[in-house]
C-alpha atoms as a PDB file:
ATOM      1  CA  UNK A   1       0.912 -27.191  -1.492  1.00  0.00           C
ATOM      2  CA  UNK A   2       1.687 -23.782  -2.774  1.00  0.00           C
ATOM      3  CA  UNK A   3       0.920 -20.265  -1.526  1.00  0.00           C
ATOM      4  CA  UNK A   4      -0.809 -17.662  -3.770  1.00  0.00           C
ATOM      5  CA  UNK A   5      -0.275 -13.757  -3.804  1.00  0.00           C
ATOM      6  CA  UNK A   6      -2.435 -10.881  -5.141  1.00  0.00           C
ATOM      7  CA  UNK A   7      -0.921  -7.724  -5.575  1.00  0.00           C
ATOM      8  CA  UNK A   8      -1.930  -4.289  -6.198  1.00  0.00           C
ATOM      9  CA  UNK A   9      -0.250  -1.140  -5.673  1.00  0.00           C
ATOM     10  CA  UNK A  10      -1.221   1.155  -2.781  1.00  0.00           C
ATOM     11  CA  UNK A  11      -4.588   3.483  -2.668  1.00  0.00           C
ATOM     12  CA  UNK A  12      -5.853   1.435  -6.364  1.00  0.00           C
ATOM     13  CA  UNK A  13      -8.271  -0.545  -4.883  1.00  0.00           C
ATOM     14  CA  UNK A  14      -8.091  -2.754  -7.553  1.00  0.00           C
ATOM     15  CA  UNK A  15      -8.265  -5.876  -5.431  1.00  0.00           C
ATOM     16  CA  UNK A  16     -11.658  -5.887  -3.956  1.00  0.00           C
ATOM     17  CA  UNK A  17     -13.240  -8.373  -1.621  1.00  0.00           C
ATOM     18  CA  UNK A  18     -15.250  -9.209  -4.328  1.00  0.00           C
ATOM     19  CA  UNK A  19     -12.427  -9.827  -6.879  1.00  0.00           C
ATOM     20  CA  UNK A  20     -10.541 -12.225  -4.029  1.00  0.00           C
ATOM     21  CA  UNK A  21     -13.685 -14.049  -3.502  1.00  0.00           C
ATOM     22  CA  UNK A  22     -14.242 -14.694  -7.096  1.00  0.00           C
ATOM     23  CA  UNK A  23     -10.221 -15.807  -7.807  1.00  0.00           C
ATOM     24  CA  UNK A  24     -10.361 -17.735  -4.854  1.00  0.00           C
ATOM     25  CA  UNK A  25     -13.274 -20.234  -5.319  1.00  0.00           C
ATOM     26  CA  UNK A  26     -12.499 -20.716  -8.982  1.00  0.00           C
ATOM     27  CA  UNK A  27      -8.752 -21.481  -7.935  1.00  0.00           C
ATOM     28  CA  UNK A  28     -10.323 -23.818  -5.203  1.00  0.00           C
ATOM     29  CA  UNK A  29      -8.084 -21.901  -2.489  1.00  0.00           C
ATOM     30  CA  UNK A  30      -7.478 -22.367   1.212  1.00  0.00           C
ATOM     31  CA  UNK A  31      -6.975 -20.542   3.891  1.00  0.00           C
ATOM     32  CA  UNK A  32      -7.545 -17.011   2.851  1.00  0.00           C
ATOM     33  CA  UNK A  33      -5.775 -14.429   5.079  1.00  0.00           C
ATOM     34  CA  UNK A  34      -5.042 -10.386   3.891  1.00  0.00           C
ATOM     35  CA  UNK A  35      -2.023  -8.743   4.742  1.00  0.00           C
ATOM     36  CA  UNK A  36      -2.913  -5.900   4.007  1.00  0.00           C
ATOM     37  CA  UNK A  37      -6.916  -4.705   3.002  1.00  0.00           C
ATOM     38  CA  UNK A  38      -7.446  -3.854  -0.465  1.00  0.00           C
ATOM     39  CA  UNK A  39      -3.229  -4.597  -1.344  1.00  0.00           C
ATOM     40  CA  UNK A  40      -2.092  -8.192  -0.436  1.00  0.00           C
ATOM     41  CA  UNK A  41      -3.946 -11.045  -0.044  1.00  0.00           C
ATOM     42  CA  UNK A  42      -2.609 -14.841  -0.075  1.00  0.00           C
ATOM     43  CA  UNK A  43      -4.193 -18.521   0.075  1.00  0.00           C
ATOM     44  CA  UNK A  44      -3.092 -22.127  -0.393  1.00  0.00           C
ATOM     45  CA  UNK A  45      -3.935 -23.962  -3.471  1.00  0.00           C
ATOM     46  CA  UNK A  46      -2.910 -27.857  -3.881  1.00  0.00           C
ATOM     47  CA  UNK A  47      -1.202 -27.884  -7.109  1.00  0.00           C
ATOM     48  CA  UNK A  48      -0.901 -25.432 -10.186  1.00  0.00           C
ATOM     49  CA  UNK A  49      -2.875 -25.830 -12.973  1.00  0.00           C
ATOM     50  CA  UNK A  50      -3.123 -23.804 -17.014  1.00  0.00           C
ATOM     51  CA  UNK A  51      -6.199 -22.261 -15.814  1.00  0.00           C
ATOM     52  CA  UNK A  52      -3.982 -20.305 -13.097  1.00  0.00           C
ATOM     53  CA  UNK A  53      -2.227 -18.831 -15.874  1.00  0.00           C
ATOM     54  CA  UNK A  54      -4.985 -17.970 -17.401  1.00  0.00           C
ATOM     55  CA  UNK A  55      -6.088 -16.342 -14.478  1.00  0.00           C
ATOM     56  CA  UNK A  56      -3.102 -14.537 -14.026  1.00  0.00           C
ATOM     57  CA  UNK A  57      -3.412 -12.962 -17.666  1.00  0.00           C
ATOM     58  CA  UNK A  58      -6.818 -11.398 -16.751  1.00  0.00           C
ATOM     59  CA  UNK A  59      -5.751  -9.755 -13.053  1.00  0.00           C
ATOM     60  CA  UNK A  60      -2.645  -8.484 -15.374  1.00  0.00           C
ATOM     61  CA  UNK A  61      -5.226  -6.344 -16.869  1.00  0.00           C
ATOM     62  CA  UNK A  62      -5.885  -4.811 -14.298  1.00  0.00           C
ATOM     63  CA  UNK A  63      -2.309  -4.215 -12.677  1.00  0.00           C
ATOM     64  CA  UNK A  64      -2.674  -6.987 -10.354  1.00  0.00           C
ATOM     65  CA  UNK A  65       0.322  -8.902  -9.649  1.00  0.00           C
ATOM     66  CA  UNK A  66      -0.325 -13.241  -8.943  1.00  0.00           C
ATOM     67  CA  UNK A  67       2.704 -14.665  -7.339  1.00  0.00           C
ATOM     68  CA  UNK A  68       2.543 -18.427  -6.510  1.00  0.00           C
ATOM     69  CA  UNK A  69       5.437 -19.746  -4.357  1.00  0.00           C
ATOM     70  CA  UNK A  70       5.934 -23.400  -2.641  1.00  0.00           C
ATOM     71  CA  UNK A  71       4.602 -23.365   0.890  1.00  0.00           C
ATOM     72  CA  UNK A  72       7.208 -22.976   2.949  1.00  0.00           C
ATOM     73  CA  UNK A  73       8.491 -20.853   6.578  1.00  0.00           C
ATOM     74  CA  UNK A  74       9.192 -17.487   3.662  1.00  0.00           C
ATOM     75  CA  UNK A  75      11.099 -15.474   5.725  1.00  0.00           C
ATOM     76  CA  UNK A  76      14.908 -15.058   4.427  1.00  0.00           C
ATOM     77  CA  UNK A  77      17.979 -14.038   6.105  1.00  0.00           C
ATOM     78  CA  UNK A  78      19.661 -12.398   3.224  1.00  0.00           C
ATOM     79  CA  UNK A  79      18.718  -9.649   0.523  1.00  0.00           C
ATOM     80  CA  UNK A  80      20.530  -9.753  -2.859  1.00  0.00           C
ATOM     81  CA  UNK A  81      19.351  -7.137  -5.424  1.00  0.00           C
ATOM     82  CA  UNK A  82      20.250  -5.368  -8.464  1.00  0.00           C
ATOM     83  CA  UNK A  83      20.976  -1.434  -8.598  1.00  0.00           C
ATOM     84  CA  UNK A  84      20.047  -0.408 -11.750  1.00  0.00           C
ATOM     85  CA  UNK A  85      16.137  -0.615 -13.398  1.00  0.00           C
ATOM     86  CA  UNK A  86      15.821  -2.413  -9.928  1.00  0.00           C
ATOM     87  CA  UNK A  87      16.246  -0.869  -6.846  1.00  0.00           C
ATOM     88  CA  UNK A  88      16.476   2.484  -9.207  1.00  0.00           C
ATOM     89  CA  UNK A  89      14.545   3.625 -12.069  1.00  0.00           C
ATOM     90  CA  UNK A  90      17.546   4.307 -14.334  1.00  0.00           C
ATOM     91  CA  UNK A  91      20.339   2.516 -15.944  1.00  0.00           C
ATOM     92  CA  UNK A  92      23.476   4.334 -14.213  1.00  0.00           C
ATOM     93  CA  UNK A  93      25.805   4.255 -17.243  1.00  0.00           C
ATOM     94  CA  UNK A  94      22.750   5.623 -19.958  1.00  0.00           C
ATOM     95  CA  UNK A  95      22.105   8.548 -17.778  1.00  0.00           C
ATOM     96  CA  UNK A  96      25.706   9.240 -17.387  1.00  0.00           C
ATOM     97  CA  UNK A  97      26.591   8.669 -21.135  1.00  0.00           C
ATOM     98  CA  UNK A  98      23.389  10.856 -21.672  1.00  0.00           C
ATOM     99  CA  UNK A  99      25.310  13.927 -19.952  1.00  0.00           C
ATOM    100  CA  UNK A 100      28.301  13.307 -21.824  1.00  0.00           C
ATOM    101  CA  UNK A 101      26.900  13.411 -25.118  1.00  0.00           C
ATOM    102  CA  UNK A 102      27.031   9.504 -26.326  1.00  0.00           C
ATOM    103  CA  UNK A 103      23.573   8.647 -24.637  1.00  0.00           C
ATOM    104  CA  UNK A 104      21.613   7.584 -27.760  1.00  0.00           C
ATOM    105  CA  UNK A 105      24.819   4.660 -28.639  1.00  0.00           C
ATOM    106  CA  UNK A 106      25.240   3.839 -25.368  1.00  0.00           C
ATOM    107  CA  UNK A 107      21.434   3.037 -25.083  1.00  0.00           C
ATOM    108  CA  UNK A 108      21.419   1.016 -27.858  1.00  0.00           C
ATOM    109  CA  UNK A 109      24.065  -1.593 -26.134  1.00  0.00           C
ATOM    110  CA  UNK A 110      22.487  -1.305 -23.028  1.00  0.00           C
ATOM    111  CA  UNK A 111      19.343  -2.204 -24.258  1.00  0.00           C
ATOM    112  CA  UNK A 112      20.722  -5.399 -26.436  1.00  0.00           C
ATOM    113  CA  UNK A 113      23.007  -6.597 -23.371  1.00  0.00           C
ATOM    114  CA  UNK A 114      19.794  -6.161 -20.591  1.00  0.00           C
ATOM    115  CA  UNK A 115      17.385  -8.437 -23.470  1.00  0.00           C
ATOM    116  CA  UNK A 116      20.553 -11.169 -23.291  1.00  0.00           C
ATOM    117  CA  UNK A 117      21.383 -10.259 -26.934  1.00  0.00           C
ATOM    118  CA  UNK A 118      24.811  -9.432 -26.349  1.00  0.00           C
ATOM    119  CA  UNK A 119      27.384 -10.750 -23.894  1.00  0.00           C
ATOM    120  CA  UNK A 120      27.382  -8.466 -20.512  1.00  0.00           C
ATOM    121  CA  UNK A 121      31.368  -8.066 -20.436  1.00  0.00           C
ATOM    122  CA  UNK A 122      31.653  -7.045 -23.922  1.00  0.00           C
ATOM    123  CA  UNK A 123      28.843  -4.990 -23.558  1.00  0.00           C
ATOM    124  CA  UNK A 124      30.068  -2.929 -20.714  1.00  0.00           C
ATOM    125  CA  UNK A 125      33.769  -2.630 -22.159  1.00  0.00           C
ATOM    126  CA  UNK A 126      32.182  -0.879 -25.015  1.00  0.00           C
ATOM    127  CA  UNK A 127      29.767   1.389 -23.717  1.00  0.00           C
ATOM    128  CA  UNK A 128      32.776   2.178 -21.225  1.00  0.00           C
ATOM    129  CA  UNK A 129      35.113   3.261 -23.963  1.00  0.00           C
ATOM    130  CA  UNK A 130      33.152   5.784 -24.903  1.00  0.00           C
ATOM    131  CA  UNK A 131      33.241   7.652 -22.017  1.00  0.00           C
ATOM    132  CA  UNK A 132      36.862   8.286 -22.854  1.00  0.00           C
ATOM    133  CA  UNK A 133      37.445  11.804 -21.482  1.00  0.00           C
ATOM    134  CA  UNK A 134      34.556  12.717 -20.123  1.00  0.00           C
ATOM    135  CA  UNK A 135      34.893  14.423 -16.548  1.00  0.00           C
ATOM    136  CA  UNK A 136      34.425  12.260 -13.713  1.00  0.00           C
ATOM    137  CA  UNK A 137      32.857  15.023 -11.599  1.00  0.00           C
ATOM    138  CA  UNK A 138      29.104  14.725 -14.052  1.00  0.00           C
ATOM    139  CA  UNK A 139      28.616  11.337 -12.026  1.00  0.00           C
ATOM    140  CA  UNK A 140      27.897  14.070  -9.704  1.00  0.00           C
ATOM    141  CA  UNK A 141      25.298  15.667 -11.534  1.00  0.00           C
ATOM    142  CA  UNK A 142      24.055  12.238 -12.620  1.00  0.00           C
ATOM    143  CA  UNK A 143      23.076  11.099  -9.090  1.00  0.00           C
ATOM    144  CA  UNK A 144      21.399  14.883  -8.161  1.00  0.00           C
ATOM    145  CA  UNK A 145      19.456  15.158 -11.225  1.00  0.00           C
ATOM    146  CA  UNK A 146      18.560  11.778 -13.121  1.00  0.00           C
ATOM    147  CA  UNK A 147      18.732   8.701 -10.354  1.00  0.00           C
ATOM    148  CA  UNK A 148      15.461   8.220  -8.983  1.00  0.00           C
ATOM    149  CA  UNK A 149      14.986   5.344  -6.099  1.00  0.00           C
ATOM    150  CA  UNK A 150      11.931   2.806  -7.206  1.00  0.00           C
ATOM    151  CA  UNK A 151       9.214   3.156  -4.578  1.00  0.00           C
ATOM    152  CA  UNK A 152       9.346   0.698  -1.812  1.00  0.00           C
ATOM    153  CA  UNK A 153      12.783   0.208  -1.854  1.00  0.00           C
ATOM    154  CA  UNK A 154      14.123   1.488   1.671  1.00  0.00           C
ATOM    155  CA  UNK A 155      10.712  -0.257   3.431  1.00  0.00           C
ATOM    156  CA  UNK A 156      12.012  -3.150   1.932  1.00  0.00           C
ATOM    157  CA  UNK A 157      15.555  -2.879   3.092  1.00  0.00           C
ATOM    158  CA  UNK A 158      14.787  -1.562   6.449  1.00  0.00           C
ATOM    159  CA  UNK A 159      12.219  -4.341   7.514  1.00  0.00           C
ATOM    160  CA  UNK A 160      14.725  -7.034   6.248  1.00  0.00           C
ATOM    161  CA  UNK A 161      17.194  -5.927   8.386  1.00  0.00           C
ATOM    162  CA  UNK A 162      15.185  -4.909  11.410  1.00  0.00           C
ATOM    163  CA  UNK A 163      14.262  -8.910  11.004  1.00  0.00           C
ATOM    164  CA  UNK A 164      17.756  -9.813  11.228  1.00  0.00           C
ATOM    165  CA  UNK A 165      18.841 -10.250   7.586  1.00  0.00           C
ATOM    166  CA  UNK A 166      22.223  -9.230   5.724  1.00  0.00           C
ATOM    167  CA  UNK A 167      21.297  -6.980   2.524  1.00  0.00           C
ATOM    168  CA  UNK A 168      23.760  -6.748   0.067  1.00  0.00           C
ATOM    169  CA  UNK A 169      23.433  -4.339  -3.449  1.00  0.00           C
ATOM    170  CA  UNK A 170      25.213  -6.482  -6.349  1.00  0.00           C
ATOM    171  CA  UNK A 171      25.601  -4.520  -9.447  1.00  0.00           C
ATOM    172  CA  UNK A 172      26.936  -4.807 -12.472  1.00  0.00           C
ATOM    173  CA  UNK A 173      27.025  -1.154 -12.478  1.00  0.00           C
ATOM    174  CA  UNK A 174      29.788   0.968 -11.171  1.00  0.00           C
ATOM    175  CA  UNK A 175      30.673   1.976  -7.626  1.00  0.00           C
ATOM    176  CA  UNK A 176      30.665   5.221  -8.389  1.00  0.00           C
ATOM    177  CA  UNK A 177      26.535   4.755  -8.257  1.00  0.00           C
ATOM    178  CA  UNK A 178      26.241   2.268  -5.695  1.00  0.00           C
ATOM    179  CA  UNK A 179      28.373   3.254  -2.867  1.00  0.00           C
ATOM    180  CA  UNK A 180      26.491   6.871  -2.130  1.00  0.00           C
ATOM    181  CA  UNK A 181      22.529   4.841  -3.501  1.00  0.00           C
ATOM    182  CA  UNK A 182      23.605   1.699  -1.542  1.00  0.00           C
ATOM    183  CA  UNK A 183      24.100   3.987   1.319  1.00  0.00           C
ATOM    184  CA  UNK A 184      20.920   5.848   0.923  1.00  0.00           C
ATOM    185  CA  UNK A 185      19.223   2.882   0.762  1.00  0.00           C
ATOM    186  CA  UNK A 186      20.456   1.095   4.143  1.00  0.00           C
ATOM    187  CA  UNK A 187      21.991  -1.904   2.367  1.00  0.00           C
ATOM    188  CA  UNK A 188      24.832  -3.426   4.626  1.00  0.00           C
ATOM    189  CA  UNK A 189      27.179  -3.908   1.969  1.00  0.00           C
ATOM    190  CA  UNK A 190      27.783  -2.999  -1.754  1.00  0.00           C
ATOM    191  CA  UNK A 191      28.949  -4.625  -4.927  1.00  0.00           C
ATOM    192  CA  UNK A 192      30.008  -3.035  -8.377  1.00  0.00           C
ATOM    193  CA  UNK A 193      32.193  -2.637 -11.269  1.00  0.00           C
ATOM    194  CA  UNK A 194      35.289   0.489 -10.875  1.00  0.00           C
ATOM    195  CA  UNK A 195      35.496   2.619 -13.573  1.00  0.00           C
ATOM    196  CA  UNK A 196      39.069   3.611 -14.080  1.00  0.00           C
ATOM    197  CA  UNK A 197      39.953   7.687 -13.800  1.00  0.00           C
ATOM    198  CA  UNK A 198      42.569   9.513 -14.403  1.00  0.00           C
ATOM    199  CA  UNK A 199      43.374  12.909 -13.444  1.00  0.00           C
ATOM    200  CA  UNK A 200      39.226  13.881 -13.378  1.00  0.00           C
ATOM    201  CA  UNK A 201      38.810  11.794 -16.499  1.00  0.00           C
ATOM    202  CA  UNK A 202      37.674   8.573 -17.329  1.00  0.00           C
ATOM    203  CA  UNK A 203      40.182   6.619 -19.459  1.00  0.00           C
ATOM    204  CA  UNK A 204      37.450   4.146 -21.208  1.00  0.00           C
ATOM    205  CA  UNK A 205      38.300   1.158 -19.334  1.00  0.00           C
ATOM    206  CA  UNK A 206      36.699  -0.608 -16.212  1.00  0.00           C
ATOM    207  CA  UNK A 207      38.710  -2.407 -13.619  1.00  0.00           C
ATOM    208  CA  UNK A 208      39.180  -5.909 -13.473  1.00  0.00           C
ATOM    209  CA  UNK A 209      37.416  -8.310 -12.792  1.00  0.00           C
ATOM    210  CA  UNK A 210      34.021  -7.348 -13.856  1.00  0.00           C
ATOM    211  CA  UNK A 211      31.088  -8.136 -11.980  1.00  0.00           C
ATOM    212  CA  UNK A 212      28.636  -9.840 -13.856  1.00  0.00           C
ATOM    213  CA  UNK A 213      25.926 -12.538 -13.888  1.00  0.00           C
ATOM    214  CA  UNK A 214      28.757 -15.126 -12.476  1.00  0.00           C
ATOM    215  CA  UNK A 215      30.046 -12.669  -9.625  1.00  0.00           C
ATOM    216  CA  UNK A 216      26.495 -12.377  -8.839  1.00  0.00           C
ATOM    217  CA  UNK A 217      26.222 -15.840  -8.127  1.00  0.00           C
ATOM    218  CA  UNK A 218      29.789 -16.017  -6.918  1.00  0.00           C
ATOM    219  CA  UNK A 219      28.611 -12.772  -4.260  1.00  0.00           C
ATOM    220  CA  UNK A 220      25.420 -15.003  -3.518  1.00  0.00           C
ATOM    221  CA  UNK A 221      27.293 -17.835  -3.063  1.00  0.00           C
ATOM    222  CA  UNK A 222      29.924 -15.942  -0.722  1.00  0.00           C
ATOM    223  CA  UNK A 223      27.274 -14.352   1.536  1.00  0.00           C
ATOM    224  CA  UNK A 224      25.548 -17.516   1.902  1.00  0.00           C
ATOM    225  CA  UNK A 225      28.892 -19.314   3.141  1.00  0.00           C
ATOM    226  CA  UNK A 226      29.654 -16.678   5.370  1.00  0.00           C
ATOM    227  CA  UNK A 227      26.602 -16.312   7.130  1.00  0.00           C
ATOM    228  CA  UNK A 228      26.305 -20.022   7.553  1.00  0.00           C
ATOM    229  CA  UNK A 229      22.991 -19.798   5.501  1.00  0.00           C
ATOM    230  CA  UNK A 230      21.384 -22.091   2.766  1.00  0.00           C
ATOM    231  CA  UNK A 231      20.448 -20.827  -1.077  1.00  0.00           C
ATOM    232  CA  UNK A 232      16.802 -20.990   0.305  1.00  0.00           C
ATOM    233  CA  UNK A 233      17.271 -18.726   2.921  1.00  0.00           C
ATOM    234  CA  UNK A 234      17.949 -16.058  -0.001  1.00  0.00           C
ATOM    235  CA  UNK A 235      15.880 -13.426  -1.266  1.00  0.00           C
ATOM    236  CA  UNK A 236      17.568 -11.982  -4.828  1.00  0.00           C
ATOM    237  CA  UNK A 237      15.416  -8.812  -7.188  1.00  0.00           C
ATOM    238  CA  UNK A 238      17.033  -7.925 -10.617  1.00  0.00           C
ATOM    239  CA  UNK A 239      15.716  -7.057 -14.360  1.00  0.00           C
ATOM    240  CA  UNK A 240      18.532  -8.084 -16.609  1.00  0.00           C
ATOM    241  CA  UNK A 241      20.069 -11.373 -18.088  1.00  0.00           C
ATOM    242  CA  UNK A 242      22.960 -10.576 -16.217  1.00  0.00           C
ATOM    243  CA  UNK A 243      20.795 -11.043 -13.293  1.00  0.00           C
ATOM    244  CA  UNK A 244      18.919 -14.780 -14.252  1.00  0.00           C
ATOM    245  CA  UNK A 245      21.586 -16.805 -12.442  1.00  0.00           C
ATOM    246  CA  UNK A 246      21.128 -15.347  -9.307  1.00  0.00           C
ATOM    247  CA  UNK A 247      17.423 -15.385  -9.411  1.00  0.00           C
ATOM    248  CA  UNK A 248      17.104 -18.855 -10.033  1.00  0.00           C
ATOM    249  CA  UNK A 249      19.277 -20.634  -7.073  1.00  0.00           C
ATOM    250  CA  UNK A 250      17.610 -17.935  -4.789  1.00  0.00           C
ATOM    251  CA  UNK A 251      14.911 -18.795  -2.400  1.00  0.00           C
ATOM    252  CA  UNK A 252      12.566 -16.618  -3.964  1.00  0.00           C
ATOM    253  CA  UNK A 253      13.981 -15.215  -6.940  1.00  0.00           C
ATOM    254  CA  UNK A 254      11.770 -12.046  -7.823  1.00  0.00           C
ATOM    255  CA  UNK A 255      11.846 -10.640 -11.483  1.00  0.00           C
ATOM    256  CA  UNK A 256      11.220  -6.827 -10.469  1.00  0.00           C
ATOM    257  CA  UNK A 257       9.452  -4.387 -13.796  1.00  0.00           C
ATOM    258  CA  UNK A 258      11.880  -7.131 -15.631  1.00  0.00           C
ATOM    259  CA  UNK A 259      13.119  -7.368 -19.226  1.00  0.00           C
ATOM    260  CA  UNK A 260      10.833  -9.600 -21.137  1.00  0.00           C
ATOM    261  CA  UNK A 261      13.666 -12.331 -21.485  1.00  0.00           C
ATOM    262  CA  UNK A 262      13.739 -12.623 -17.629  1.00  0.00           C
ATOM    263  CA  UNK A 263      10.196 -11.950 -16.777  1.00  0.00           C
ATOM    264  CA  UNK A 264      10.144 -15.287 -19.456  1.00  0.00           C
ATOM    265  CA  UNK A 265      12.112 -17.591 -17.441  1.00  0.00           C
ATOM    266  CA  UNK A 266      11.606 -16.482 -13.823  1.00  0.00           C
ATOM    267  CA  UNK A 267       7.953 -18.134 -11.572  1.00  0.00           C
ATOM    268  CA  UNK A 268       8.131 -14.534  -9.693  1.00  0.00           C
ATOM    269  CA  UNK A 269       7.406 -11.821 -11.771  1.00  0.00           C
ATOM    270  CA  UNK A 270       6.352  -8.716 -10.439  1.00  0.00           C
ATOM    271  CA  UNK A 271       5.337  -5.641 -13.100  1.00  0.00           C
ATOM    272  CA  UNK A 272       3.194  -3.331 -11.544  1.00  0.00           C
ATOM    273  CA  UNK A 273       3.648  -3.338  -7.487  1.00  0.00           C
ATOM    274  CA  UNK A 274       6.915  -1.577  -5.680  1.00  0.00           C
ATOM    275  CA  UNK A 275       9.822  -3.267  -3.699  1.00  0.00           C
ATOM    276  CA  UNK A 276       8.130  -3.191  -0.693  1.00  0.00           C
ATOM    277  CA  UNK A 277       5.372  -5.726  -1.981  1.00  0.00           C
ATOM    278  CA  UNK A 278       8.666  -8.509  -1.853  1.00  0.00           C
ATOM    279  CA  UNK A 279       7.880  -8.308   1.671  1.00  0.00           C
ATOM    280  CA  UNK A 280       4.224  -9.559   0.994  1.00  0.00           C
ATOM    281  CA  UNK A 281       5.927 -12.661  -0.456  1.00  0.00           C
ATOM    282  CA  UNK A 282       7.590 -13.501   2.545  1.00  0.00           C
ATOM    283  CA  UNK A 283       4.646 -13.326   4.494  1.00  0.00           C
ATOM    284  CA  UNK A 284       5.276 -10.060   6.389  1.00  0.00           C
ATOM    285  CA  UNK A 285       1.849  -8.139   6.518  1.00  0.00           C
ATOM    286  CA  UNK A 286       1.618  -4.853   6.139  1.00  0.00           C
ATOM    287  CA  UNK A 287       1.715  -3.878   9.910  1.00  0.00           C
ATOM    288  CA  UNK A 288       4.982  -5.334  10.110  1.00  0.00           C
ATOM    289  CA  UNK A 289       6.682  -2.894   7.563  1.00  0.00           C
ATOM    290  CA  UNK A 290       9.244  -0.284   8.804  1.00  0.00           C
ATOM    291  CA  UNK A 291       8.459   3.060   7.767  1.00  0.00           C
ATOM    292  CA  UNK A 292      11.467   5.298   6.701  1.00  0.00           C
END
């Protein structure tokens, strides 16, 4: 038996009684419940079929996301997510490079390492080394003027925790970035990559060892022991390659606005709702969201 989700974003009224009624009979659902009018609705189908796909090509259309899951208790004890492009709308080290006048060949690395086209620790050593110089007080500027927070996020984070889960921000970004957005945020612990300064200057290097897709799964793997949980008890969100490995031995492993290589490989792909719609998946209904 598996559980289906419709989607929309907030105040669209895409998804219509009307619409639900129609998806529902021709997907021969079960027990239809909303969790939220006109934004979340979910049923039970028996098994998945090619015409689901089909189905989920058309409500795509129309910015409506279709998320089918195994039916299962969905509530997890343990947020994992991505920083950048995820629980942000900017990659950290693009913007940055951006104010210190290598943004457009930074981009271009960026872009080939987040579409798995290039290897994520050779990737990040060379977009690093050319920041060689530049003043570490612009991360400054960076985080007042260019990082924006995706919508949803700290609803998300706050109804997690007020449930009793751990949330943790892994990042193969830098901690410069994550400490003061992880804190913003409410995330109960942080994850990233150091890069190395030197009297107010970067020197072009980052700190060893660098955190990428394997210390992801390593950091997953670590929470999970500690808390004396299970991988299914896991929640994970990213974008990038560097983020597949955790997505797949989570729980629910949600591909969030995701590269096309990952929104490829990953059953949860979510492109047009906000963070807070993860909740949805879990089976929290709107009424049970914590405002912030």
């Amino acid at each position: 038996m598996y559980s289906v989700i419709l989607l929309c974003t907030s105040g669209t009224e895409t998804l219509s009684q009307k619409l639900v009624n129609s998806v529902y009979s021709s997907m021969d659902g079960q027990n239809l419940s909303w969790l939220c009018d006109d934004e979340a609705v979910c049923f039970d189908v028996e098994k998945k079929s090619t015409t689901h796909y089909e189905i989920w090509s058309q409500l795509q259309r129309i910015k409506i996301d279709m998320v089918f899951q195994k039916k299962e208790n969905h509530f997890k004890s343990l947020l994992l997510a991505d920083m950048d492009s995820t629980m942000i709308e900017q990659e950290c080290i693009d913007e940055l490079a951006d104010m210190c006048g290598v943004g457009g060949e930074v981009k271009k690395i960026t872009t080939r390492a987040m579409n798995g086209e290039l290897g994520f620790h050779d990737a990040l050593n060379e977009r690093v080394s050319l920041l060689a110089q530049c003043p570490s007080s612009v991360v400054e500027q960076v985080l007042e003027k260019r990082i924006t927070l995706r919508s949803g996020g700290k609803t998300l984070v706050s109804t997690m925790k007020a449930n009793g889960a751990y949330t943790a921000l892994v990042s193969g970004g830098f901690t410069a970035f994550s400490i003061p957005i992880g804190i913003n945020l409410g995330f109960d612990e942080q994850n990233a990559n150091i890069l190395v300064e030197e009297n107010g200057v970067f020197t072009g290097k980052v700190a060893e060892p660098i955190l990428g897709k394997n210390e992801k799964v390593n950091q997953l793997n670590r929470l999970v022991k500690e808390r004396g949980l299970m991988h299914s008890d896991v929640l994970a969100v990213g974008d990038g390659a560097n983020d597949l490995e955790m997505l797949e031995i989570a729980g629910i492993g949600v591909a969030m606005h995701a590269k096309p290589i990952v929104a490829e490989k990953c059953d949860i792909v979510i492109n047009h709702c906000d963070l807070s719609s993860l909740l949805y998946l879990q089976g929290y209904k709107k009424e049970d969201f914590v405002s912030t």
